[in-house]
Protein backbone atom coordinates (compact mmCIF):
# COMPACT_ATOMS: atom_id res chain seq x y z
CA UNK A 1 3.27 93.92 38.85
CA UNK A 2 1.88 95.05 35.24
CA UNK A 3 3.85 97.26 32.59
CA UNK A 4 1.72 98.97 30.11
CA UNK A 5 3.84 99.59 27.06
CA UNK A 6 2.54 101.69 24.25
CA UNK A 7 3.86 101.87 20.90
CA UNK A 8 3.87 105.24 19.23
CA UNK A 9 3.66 103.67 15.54
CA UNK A 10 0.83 100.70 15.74
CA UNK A 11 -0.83 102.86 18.27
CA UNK A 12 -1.52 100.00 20.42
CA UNK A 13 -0.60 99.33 24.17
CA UNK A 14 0.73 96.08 25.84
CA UNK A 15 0.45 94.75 28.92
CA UNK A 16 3.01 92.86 30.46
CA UNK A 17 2.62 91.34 33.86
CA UNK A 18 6.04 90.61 35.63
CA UNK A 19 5.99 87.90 38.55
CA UNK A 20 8.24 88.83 41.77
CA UNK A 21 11.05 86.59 40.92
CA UNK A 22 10.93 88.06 37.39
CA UNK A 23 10.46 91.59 38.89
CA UNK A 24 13.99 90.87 41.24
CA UNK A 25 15.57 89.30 38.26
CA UNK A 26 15.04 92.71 36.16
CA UNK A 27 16.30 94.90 38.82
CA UNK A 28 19.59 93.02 39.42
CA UNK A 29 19.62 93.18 35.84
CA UNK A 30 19.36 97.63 36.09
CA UNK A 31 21.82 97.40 38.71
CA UNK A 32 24.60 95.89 37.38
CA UNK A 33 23.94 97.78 33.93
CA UNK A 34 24.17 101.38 36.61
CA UNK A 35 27.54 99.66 38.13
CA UNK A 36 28.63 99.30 34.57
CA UNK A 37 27.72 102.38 33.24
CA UNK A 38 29.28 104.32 35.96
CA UNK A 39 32.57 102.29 36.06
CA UNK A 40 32.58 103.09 32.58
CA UNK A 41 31.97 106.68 33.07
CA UNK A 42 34.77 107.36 35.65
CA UNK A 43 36.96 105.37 33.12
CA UNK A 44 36.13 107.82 30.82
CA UNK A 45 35.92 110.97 32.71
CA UNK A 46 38.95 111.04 35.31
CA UNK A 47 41.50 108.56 32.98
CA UNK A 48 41.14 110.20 30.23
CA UNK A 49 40.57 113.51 31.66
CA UNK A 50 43.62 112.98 33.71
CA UNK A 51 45.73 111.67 30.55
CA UNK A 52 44.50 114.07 28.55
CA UNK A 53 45.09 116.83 31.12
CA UNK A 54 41.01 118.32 31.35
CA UNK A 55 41.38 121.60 33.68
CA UNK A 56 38.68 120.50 36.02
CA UNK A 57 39.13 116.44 35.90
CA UNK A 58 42.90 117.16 36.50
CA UNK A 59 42.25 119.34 40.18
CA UNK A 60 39.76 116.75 41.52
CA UNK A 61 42.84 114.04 40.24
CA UNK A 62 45.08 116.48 42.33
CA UNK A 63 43.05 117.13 45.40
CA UNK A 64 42.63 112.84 45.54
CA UNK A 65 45.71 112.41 45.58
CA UNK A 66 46.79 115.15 48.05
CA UNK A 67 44.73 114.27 50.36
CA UNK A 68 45.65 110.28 50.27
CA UNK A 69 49.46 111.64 50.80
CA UNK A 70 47.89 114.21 53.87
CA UNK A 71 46.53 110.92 55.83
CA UNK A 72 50.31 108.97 54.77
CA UNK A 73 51.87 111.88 56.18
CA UNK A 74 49.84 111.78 59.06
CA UNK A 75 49.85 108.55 59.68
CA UNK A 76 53.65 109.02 59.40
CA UNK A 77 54.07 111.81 61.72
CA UNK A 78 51.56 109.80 64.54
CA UNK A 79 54.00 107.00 64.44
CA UNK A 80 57.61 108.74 64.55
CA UNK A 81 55.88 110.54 67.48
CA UNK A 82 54.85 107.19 69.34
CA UNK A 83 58.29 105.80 68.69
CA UNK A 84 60.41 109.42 69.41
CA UNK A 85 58.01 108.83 73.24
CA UNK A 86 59.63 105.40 73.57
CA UNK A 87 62.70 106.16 72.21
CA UNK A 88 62.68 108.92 74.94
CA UNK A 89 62.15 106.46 77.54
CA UNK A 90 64.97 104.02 76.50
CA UNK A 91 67.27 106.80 77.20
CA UNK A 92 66.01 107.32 80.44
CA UNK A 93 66.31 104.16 81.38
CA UNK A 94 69.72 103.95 79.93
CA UNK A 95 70.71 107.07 81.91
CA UNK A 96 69.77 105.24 85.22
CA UNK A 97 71.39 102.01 84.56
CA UNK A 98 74.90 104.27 83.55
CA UNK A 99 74.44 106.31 86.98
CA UNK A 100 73.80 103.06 88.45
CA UNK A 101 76.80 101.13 86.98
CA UNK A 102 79.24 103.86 88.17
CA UNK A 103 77.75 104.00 91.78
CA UNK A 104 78.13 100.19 91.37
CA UNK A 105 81.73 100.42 90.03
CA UNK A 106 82.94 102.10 92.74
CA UNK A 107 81.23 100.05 95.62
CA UNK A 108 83.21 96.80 93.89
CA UNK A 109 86.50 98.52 93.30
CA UNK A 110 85.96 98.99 89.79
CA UNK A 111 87.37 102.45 87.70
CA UNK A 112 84.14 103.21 85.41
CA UNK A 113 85.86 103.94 82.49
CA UNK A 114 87.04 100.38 82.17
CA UNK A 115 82.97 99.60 81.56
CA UNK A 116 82.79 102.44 79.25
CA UNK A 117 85.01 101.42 76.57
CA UNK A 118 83.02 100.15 73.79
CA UNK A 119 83.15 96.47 72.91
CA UNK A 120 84.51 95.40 69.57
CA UNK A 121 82.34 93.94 66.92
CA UNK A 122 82.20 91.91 63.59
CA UNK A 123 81.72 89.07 61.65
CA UNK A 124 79.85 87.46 58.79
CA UNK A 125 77.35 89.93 57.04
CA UNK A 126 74.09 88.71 56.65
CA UNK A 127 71.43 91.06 54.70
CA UNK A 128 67.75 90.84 55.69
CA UNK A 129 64.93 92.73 54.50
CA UNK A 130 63.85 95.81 55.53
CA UNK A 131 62.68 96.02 59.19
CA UNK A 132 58.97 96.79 59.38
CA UNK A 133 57.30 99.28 62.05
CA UNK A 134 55.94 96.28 63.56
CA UNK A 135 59.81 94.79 63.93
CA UNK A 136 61.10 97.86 65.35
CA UNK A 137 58.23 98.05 67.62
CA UNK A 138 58.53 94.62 68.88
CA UNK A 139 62.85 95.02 69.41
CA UNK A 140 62.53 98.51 71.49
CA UNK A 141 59.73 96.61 73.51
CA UNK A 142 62.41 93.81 74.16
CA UNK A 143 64.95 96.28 74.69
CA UNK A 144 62.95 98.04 77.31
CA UNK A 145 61.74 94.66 79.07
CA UNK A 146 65.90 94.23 79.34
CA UNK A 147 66.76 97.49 80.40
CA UNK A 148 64.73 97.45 83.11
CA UNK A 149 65.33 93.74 84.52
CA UNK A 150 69.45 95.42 84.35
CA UNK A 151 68.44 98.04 86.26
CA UNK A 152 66.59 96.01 89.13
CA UNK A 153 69.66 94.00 88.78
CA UNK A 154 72.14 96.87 89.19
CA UNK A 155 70.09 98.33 92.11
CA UNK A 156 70.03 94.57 93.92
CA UNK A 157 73.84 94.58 93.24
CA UNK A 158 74.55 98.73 94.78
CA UNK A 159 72.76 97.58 97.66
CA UNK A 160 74.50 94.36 98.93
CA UNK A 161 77.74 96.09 97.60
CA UNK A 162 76.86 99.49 100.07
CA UNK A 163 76.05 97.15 102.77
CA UNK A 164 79.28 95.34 102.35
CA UNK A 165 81.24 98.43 102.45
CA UNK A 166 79.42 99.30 105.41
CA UNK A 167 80.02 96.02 107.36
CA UNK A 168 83.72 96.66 106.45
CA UNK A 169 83.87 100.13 107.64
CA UNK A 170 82.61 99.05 111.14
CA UNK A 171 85.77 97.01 111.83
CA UNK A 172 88.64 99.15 113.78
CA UNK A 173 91.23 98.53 111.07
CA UNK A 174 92.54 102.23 110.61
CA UNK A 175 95.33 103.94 113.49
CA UNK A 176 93.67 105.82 115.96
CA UNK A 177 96.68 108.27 115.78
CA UNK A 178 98.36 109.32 112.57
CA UNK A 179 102.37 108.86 112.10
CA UNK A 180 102.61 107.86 116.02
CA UNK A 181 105.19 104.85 117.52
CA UNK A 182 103.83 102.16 119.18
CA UNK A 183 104.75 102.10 122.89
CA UNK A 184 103.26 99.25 125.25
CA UNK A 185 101.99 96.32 123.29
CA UNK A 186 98.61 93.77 124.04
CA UNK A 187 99.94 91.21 127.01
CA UNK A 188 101.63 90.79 130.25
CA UNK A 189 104.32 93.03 130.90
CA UNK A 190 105.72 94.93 133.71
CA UNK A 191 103.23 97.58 135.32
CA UNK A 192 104.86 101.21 134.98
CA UNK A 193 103.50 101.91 138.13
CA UNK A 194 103.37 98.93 140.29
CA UNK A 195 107.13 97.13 139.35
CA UNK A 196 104.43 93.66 139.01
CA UNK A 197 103.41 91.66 135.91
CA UNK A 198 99.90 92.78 134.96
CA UNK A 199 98.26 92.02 131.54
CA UNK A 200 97.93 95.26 129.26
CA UNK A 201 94.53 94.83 127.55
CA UNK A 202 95.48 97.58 124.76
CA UNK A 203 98.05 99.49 122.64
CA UNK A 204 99.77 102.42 124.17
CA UNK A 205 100.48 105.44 121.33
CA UNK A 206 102.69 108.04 122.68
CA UNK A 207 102.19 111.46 121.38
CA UNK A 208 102.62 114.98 122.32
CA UNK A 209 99.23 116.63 124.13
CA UNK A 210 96.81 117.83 121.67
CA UNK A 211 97.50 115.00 118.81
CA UNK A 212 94.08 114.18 117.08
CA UNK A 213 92.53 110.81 118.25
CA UNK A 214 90.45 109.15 115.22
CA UNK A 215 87.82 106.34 115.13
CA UNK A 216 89.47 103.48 114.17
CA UNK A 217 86.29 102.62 112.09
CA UNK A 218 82.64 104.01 112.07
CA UNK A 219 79.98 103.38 114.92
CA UNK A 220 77.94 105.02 117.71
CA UNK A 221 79.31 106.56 120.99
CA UNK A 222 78.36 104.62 124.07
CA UNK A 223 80.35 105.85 126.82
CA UNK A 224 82.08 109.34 126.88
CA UNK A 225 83.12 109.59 130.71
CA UNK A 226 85.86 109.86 133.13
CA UNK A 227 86.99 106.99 135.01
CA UNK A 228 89.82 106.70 137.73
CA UNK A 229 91.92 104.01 135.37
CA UNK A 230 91.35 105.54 132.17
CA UNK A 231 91.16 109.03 132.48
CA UNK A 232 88.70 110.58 129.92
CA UNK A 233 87.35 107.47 128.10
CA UNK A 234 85.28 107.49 124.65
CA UNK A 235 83.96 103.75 123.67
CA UNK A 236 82.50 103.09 120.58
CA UNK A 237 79.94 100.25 119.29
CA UNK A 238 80.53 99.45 116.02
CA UNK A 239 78.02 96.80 115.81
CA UNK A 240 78.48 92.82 115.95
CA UNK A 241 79.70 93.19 119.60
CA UNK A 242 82.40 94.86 118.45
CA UNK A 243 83.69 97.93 120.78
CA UNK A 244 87.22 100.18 120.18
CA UNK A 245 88.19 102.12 123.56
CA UNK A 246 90.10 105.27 123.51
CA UNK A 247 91.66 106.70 127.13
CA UNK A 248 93.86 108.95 129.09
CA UNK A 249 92.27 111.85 126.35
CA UNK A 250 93.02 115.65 127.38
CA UNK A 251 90.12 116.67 125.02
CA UNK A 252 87.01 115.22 124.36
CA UNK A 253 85.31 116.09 120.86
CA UNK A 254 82.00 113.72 121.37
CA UNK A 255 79.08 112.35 123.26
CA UNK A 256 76.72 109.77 124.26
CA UNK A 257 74.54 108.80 121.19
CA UNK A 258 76.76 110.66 118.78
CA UNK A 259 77.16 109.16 114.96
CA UNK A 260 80.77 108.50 114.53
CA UNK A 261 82.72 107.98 110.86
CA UNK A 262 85.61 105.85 110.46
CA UNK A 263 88.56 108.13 110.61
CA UNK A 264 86.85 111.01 112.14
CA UNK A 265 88.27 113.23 114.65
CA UNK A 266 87.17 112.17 118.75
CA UNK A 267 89.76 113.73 120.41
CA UNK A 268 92.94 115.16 121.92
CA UNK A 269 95.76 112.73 123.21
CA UNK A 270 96.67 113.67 127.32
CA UNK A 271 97.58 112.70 130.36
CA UNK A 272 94.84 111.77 132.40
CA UNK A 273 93.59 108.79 134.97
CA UNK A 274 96.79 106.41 135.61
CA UNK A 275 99.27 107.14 132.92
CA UNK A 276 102.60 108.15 133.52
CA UNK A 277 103.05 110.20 130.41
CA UNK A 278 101.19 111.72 127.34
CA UNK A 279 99.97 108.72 125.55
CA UNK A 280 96.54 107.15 123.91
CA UNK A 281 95.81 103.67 125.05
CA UNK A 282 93.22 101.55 122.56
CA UNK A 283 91.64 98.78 123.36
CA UNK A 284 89.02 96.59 120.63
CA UNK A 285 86.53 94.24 122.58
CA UNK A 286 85.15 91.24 121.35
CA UNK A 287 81.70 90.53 123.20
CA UNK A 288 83.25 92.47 126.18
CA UNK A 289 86.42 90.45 125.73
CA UNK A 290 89.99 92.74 125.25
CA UNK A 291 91.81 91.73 122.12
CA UNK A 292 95.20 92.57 120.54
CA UNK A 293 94.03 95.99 118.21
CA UNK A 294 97.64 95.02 116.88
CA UNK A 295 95.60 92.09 114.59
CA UNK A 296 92.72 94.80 113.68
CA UNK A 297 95.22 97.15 112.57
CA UNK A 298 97.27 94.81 110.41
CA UNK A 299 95.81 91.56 109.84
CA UNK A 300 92.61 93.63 109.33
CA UNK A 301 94.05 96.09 106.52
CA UNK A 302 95.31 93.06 104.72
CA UNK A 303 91.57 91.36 104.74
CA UNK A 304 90.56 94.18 103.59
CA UNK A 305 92.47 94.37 100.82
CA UNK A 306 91.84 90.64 99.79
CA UNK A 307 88.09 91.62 100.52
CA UNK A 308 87.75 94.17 97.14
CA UNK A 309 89.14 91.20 94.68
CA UNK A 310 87.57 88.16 96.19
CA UNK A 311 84.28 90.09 97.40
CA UNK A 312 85.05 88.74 100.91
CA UNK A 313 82.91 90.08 103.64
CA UNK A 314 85.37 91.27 106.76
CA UNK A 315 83.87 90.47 110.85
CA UNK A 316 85.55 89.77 113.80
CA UNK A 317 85.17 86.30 113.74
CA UNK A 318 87.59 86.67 110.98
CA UNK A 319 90.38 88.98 112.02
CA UNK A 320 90.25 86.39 115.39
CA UNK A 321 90.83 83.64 113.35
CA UNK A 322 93.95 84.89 111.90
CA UNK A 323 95.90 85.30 114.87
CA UNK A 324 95.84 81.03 114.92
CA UNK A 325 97.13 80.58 111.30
């Protein structure tokens, strides 16, 4: 590359030939004396300006800064947002474990204000530094990985705890007739009608005509007849070979198939089939096998009881056993 350079006084040119690394050399050279020169200017324009309060150095100071706090505030607002979302769904979850506690509560015997009251705290005071986003971002992310492991948890428990109650409610443990005497007991006795020993396979409940017969405990209807012994007869399966007998009914209130609750209403006490006198007889058989309802009714009530502090599970098997201790 050649530079002609005239001077104005001598009135004489010179030529001076620059190589390429000379040429690259002299524009780094012009570049960094720019960089300079405008560092040096916007020292001298917006500091001072700014300092020295210039009208028009002062509003592009302003509108810099404005907008830097506009994208803070932004940023800000973007974030609370994100986090008010989670936050949102923490208390959701929360929600659902404190519905599921209660249901859980009262499966397991439990009053839910004794898990309500609110644990006390303390102890040595330790001061950290400030929690960053990225902290608090990190502990609701924990907190959510927890609350919904709990929840699993709590809906494991409410359903082993519901099936528990249900297993328990399908054993004949409550009277088939409210505020009634017992008459005949389970065993050999005298036959009312025939003067001979003859083994009584149930409990005999006097009562007036028209007394409400209940299911002893929850099931499903299986026979609903009339038989020449029994009179009008309502059997019930409540699962686990387990059957409670009702007979001699003046009134019959279900059917085949039908969906029975413990406790619910089945019947009228009568007089019907071979009875010699208003009565309910009840019978509870084990794999087709009569057994004393007298050890349902008590020995079961007591299990049961026993059963909602130890978390025992109640079955026939069980309720037989007792009769040997």
């Amino acid at each position: 590359m050649q530079l002609i350079i005239t001077d104005a006084w001598l009135i004489k040119s010179r030529a001076v030939h620059l190589s390429g690394t000379k040429l690259l050399l002299a524009l780094v050279l012009l570049s960094l004396v720019l960089m300079l020169s405008a560092a040096g200017l916007y020292h001298w324009v917006f500091v001072k300006g700014a300092r020295e309060g210039w009208p028009v150095i002062g509003s592009l100071v302003r509108l810099v800064v404005k907008d830097e706090f506009a994208q803070r505030d932004r940023f800000v607002r973007e974030n609370i947002e994100v986090m008010a979302k989670k936050l949102g769904e923490m208390q959701a979850k929360m929600l659902q474990l404190e519905s599921l506690g209660e249901r859980v509560s009262g499966l397991a015997g439990v009053t839910p204000i004794d898990i309500k009251i609110k644990p006390g705290q303390g102890g040595r005071l330790l001061l950290e530094g400030d929690l960053s986003m990225g902290d608090l971002q990190n502990t609701l992310q924990e907190l959510d990985e927890v609350a919904k492991q709990r929840a699993d948890l709590m809906a494991l428990l409410e359903s082993r705890l519901f099936e528990q109650k249900i297993k328990k409610m399908m054993v004949p443990t409550q009277s088939p007739v409210l505020n009634a005497n017992l008459g005949s007991v389970f065993g050999w006795r005298i036959d009312p009608i025939t003067g001979r020993s003859a083994l009584h396979t149930g409990l005999d409940f006097p009562a007036t005509p028209g007394t409400p017969i209940y299911a002893a405990a929850g099931g499903v209807v299986v026979t609903q007849e009339f038989q020449p012994e029994y009179g009008n007869i309502i059997e019930i399966d409540h699962g686990n070979d387990l059957i409670s007998r009702y007979a001699h009914a003046s009134k019959v209130g279900v059917k085949n198939g039908d969906l029975i609750k413990r406790g619910q209403k089945i019947g009228e006490v009568g007089n019907t089939g071979r009875s010699t006198g208003p009565h309910l007889h009840f019978e509870v058989l084990v794999q087709g096998i009569p057994q004393d309802p007298q050890k349902f009714l008590n020995a079961g009530r007591s299990l049961l009881v026993a059963s909602s502090a130890q978390g025992a599970m109640i079955t026939p098997a069980v309720l037989l056993s007792s009769k040997s201790k």
